[in-house]
PDB file of N, CA and C in Angstrom:
ATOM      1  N   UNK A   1     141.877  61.794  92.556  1.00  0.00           N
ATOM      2  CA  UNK A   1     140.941  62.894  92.599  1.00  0.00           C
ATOM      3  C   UNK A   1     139.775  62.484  93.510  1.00  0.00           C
ATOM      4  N   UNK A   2     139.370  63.226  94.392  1.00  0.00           N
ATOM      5  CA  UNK A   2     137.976  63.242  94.933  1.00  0.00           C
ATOM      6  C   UNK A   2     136.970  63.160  94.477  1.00  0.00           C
ATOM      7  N   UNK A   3     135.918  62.302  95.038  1.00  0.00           N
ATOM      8  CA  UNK A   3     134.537  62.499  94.643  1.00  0.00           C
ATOM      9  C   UNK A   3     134.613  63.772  94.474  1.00  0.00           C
ATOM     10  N   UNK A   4     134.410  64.998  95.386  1.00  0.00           N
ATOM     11  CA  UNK A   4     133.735  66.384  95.199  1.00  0.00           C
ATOM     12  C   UNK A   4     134.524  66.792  94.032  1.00  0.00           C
ATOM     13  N   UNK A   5     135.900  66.730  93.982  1.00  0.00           N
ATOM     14  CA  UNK A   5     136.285  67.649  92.835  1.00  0.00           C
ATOM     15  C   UNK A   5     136.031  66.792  91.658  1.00  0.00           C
ATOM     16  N   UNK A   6     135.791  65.648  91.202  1.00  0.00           N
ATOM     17  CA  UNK A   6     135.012  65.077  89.838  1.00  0.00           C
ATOM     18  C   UNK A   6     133.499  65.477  89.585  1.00  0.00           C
ATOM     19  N   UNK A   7     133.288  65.576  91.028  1.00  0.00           N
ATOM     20  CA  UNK A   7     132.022  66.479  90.954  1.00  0.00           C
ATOM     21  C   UNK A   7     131.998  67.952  90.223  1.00  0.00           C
ATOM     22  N   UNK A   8     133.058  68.573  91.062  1.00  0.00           N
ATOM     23  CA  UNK A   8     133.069  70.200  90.407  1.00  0.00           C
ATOM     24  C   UNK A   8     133.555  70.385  89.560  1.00  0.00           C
ATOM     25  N   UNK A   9     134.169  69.387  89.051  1.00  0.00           N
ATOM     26  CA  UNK A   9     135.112  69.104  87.250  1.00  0.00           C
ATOM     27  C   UNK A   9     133.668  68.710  86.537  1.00  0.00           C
ATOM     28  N   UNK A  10     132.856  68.245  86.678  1.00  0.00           N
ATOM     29  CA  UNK A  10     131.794  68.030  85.836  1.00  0.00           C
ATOM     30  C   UNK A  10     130.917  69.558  85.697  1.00  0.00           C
ATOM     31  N   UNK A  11     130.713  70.023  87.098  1.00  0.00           N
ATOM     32  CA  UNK A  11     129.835  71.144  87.010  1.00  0.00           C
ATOM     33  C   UNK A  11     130.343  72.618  86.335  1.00  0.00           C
ATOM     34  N   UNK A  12     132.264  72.564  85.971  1.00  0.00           N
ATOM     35  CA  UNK A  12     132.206  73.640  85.384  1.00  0.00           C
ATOM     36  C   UNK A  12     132.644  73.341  83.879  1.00  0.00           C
ATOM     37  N   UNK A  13     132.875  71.837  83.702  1.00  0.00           N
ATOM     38  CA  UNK A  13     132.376  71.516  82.214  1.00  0.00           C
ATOM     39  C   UNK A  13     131.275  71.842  81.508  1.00  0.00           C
ATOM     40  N   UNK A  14     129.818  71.524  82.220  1.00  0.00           N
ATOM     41  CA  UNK A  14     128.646  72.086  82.201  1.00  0.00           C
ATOM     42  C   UNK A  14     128.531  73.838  81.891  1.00  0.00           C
ATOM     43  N   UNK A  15     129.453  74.368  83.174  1.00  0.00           N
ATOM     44  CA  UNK A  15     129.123  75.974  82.801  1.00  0.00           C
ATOM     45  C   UNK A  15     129.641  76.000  81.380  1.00  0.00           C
ATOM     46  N   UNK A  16     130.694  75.750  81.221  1.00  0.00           N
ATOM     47  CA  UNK A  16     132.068  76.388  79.950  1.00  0.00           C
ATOM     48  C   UNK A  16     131.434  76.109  79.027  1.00  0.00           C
ATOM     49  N   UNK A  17     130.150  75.128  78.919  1.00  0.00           N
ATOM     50  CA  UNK A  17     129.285  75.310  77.579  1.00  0.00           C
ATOM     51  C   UNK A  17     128.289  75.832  77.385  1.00  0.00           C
ATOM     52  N   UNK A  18     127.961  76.681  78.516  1.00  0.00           N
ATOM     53  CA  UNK A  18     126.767  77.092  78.725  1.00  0.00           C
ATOM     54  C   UNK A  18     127.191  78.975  77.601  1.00  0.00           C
ATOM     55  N   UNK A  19     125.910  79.087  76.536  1.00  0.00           N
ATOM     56  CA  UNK A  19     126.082  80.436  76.134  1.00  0.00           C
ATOM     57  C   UNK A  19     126.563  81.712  77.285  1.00  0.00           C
ATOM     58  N   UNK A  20     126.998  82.202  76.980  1.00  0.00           N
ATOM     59  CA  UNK A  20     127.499  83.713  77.984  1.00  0.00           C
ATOM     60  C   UNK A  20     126.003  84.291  78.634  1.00  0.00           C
ATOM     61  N   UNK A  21     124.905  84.275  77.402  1.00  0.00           N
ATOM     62  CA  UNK A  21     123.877  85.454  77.433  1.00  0.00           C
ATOM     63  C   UNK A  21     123.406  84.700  78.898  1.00  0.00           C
ATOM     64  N   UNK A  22     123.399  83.249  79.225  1.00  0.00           N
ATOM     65  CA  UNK A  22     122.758  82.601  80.146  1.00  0.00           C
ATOM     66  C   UNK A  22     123.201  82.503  81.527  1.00  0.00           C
ATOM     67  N   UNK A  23     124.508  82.951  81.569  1.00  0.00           N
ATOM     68  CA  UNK A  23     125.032  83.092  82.821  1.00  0.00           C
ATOM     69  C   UNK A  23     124.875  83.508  84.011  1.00  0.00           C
ATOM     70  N   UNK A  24     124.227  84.948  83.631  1.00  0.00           N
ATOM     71  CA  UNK A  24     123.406  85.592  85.096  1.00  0.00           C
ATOM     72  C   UNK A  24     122.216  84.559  85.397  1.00  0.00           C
ATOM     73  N   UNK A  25     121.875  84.212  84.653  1.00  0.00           N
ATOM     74  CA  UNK A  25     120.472  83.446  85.106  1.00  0.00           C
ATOM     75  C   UNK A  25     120.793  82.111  86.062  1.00  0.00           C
ATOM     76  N   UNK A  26     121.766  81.423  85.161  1.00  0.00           N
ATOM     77  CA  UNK A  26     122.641  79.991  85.526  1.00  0.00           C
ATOM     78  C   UNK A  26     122.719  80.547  87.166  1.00  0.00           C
ATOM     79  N   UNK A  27     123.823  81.771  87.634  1.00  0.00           N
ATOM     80  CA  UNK A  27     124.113  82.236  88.675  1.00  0.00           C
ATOM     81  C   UNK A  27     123.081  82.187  89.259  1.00  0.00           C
ATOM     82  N   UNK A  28     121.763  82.816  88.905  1.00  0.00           N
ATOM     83  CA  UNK A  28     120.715  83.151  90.407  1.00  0.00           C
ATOM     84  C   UNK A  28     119.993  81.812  90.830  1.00  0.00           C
ATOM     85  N   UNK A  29     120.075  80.673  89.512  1.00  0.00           N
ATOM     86  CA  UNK A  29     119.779  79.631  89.898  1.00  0.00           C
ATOM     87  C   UNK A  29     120.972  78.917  91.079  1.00  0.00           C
ATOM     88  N   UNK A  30     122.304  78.835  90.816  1.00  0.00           N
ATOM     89  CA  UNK A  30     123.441  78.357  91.784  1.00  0.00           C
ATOM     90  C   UNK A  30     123.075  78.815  93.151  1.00  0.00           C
ATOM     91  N   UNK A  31     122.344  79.991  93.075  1.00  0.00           N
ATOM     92  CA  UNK A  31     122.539  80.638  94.585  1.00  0.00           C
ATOM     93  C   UNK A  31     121.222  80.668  95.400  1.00  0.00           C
ATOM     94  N   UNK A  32     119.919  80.399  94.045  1.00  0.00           N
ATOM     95  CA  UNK A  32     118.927  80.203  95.188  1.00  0.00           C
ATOM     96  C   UNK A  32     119.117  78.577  95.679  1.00  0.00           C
ATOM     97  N   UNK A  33     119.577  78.215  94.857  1.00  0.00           N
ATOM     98  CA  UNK A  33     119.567  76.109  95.452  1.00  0.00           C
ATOM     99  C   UNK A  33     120.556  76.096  96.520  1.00  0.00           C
ATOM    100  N   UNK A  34     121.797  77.156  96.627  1.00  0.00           N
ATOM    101  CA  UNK A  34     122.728  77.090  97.654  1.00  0.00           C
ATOM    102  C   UNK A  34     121.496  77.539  99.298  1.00  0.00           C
ATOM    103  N   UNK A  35     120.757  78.663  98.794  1.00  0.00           N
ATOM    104  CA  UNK A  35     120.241  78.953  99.363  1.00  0.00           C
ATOM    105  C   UNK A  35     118.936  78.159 100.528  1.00  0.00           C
ATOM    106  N   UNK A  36     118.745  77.433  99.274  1.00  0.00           N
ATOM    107  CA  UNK A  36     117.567  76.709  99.907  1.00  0.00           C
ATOM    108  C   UNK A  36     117.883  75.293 100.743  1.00  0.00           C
ATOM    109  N   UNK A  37     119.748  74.652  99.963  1.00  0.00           N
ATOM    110  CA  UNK A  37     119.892  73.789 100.989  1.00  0.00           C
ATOM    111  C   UNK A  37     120.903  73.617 101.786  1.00  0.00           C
ATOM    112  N   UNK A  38     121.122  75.185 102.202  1.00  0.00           N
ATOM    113  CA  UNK A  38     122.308  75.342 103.658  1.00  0.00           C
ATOM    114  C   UNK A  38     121.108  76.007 104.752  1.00  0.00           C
ATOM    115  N   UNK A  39     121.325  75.420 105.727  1.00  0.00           N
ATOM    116  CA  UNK A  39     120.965  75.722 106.987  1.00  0.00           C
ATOM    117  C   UNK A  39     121.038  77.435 107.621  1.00  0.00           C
ATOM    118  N   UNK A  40     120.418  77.771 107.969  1.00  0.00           N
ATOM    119  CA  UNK A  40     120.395  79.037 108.345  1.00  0.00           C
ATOM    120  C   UNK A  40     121.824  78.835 110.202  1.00  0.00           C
ATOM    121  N   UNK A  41     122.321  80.054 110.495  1.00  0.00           N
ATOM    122  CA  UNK A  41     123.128  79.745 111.855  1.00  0.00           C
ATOM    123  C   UNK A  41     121.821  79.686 112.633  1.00  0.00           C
ATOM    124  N   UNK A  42     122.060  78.941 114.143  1.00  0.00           N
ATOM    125  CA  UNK A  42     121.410  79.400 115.034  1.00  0.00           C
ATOM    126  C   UNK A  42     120.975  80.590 115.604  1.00  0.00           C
ATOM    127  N   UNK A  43     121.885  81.489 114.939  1.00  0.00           N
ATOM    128  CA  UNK A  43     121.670  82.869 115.646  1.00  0.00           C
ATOM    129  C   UNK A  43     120.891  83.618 114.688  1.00  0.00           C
ATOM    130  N   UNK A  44     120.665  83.442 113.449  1.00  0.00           N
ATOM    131  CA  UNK A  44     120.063  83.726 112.730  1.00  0.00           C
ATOM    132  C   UNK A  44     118.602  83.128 112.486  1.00  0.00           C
ATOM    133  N   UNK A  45     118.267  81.794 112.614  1.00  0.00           N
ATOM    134  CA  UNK A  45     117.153  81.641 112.525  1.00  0.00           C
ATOM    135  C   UNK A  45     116.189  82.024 114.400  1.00  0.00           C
ATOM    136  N   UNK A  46     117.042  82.405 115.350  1.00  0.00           N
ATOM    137  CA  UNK A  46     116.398  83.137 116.477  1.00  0.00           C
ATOM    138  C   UNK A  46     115.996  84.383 116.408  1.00  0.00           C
ATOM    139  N   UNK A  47     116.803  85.239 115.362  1.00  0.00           N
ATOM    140  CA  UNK A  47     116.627  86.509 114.897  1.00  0.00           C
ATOM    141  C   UNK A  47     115.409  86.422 113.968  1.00  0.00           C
ATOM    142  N   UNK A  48     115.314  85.574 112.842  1.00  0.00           N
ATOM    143  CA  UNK A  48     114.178  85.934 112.153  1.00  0.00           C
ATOM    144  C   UNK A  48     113.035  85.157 113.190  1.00  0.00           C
ATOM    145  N   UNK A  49     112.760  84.498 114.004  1.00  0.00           N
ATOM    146  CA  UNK A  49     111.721  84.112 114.447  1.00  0.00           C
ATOM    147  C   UNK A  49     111.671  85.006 115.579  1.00  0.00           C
ATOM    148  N   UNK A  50     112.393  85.358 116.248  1.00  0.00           N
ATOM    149  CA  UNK A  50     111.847  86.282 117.446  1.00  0.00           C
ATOM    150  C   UNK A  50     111.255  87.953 116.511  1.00  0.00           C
ATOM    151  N   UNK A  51     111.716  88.190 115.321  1.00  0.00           N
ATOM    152  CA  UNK A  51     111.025  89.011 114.302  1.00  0.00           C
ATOM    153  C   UNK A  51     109.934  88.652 114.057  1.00  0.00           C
ATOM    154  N   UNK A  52     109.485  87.692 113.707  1.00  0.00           N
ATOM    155  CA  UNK A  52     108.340  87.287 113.342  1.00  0.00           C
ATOM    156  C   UNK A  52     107.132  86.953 114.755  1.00  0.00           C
ATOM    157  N   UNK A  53     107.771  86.524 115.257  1.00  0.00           N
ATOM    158  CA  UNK A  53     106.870  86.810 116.622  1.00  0.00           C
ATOM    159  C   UNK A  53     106.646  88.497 117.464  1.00  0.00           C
ATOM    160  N   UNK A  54     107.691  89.488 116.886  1.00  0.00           N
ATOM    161  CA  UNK A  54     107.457  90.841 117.675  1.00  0.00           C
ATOM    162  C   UNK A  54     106.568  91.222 116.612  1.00  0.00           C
ATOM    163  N   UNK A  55     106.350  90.895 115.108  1.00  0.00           N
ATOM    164  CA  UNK A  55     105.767  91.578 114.584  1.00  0.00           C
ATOM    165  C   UNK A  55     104.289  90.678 114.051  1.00  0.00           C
ATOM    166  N   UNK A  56     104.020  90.301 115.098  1.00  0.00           N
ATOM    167  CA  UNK A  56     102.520  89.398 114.890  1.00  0.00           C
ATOM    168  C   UNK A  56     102.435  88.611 113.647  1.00  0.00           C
ATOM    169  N   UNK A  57     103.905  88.196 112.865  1.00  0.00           N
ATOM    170  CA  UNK A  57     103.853  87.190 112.117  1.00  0.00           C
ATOM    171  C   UNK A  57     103.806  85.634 112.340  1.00  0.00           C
ATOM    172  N   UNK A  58     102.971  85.182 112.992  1.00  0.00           N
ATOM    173  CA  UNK A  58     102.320  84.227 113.310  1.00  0.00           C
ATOM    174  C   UNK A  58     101.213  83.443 113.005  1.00  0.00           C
ATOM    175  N   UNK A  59     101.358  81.866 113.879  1.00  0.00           N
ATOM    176  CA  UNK A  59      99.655  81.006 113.659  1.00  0.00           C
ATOM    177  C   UNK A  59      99.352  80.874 115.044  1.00  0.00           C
ATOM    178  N   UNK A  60      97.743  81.054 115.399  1.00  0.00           N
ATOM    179  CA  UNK A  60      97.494  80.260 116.890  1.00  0.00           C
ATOM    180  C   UNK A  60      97.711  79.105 116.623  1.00  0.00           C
ATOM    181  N   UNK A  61      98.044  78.971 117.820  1.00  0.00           N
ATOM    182  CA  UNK A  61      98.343  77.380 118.122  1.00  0.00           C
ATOM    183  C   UNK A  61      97.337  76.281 117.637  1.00  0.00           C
ATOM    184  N   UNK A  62      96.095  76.893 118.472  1.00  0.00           N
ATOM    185  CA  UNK A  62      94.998  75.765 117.455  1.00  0.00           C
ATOM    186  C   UNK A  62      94.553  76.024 116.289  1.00  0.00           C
ATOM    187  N   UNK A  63      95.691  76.511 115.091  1.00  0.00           N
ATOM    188  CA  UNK A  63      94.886  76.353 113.954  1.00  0.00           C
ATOM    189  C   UNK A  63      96.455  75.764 113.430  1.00  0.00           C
ATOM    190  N   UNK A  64      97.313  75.434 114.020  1.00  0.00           N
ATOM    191  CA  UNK A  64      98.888  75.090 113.261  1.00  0.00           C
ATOM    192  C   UNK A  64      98.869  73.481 112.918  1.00  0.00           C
ATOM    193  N   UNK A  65      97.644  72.635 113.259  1.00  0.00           N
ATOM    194  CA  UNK A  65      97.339  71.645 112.712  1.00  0.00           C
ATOM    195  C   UNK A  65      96.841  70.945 111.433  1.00  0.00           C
ATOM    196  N   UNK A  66      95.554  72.502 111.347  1.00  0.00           N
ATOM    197  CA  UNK A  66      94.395  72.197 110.748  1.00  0.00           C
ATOM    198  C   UNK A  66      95.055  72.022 108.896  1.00  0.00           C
ATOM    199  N   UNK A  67      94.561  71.114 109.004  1.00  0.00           N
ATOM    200  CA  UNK A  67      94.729  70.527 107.116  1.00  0.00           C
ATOM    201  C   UNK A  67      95.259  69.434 106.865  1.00  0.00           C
ATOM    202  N   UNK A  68      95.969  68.860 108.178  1.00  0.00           N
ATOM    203  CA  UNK A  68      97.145  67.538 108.233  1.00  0.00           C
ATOM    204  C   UNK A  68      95.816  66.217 108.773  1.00  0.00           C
ATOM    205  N   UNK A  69      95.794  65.805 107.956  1.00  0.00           N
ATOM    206  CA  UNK A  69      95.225  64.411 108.145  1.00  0.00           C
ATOM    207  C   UNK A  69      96.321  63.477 109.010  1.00  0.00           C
ATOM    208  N   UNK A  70      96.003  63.503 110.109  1.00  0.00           N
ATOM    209  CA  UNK A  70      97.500  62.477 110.764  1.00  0.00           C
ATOM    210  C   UNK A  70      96.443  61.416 111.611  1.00  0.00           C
ATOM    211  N   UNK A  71      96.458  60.249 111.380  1.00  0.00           N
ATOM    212  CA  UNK A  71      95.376  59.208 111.847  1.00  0.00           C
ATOM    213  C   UNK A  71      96.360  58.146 113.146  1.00  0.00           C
TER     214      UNK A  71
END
């Protein structure tokens, strides 16, 4: 057996005891952490930043420093 699948043999041991009522919740947690540590495509993070730049969601340049103590 694989590392990953002793891995995913542990994680749906974990679910299968988890109460039912908790499941949706369990889920939105699975998907914001999927969320937060897969990479956006290239073509997608050009899309939201060229968005954010047409729609004056931005910093000037000289203030994209200010707060960083870097010596």
């Amino acid at each position: 057996m694989t590392p990953t699948n002793v891995v995913l043999d542990a994680v749906m041991q974990e679910i299968e005891q988890m109460p039912p009522e908790y499941l949706p919740n369990l889920l939105q947690i699975v998907r914001l952490f999927r969320e937060s540590v897969t990479l956006k495509s290239a073509e997608e993070s050009f899309r939201q930043g060229w968005h954010e730049a047409m729609t004056g969601q931005t910093i000037p340049l000289t203030e994209l420093w200010d707060g960083i103590d870097a010596e």
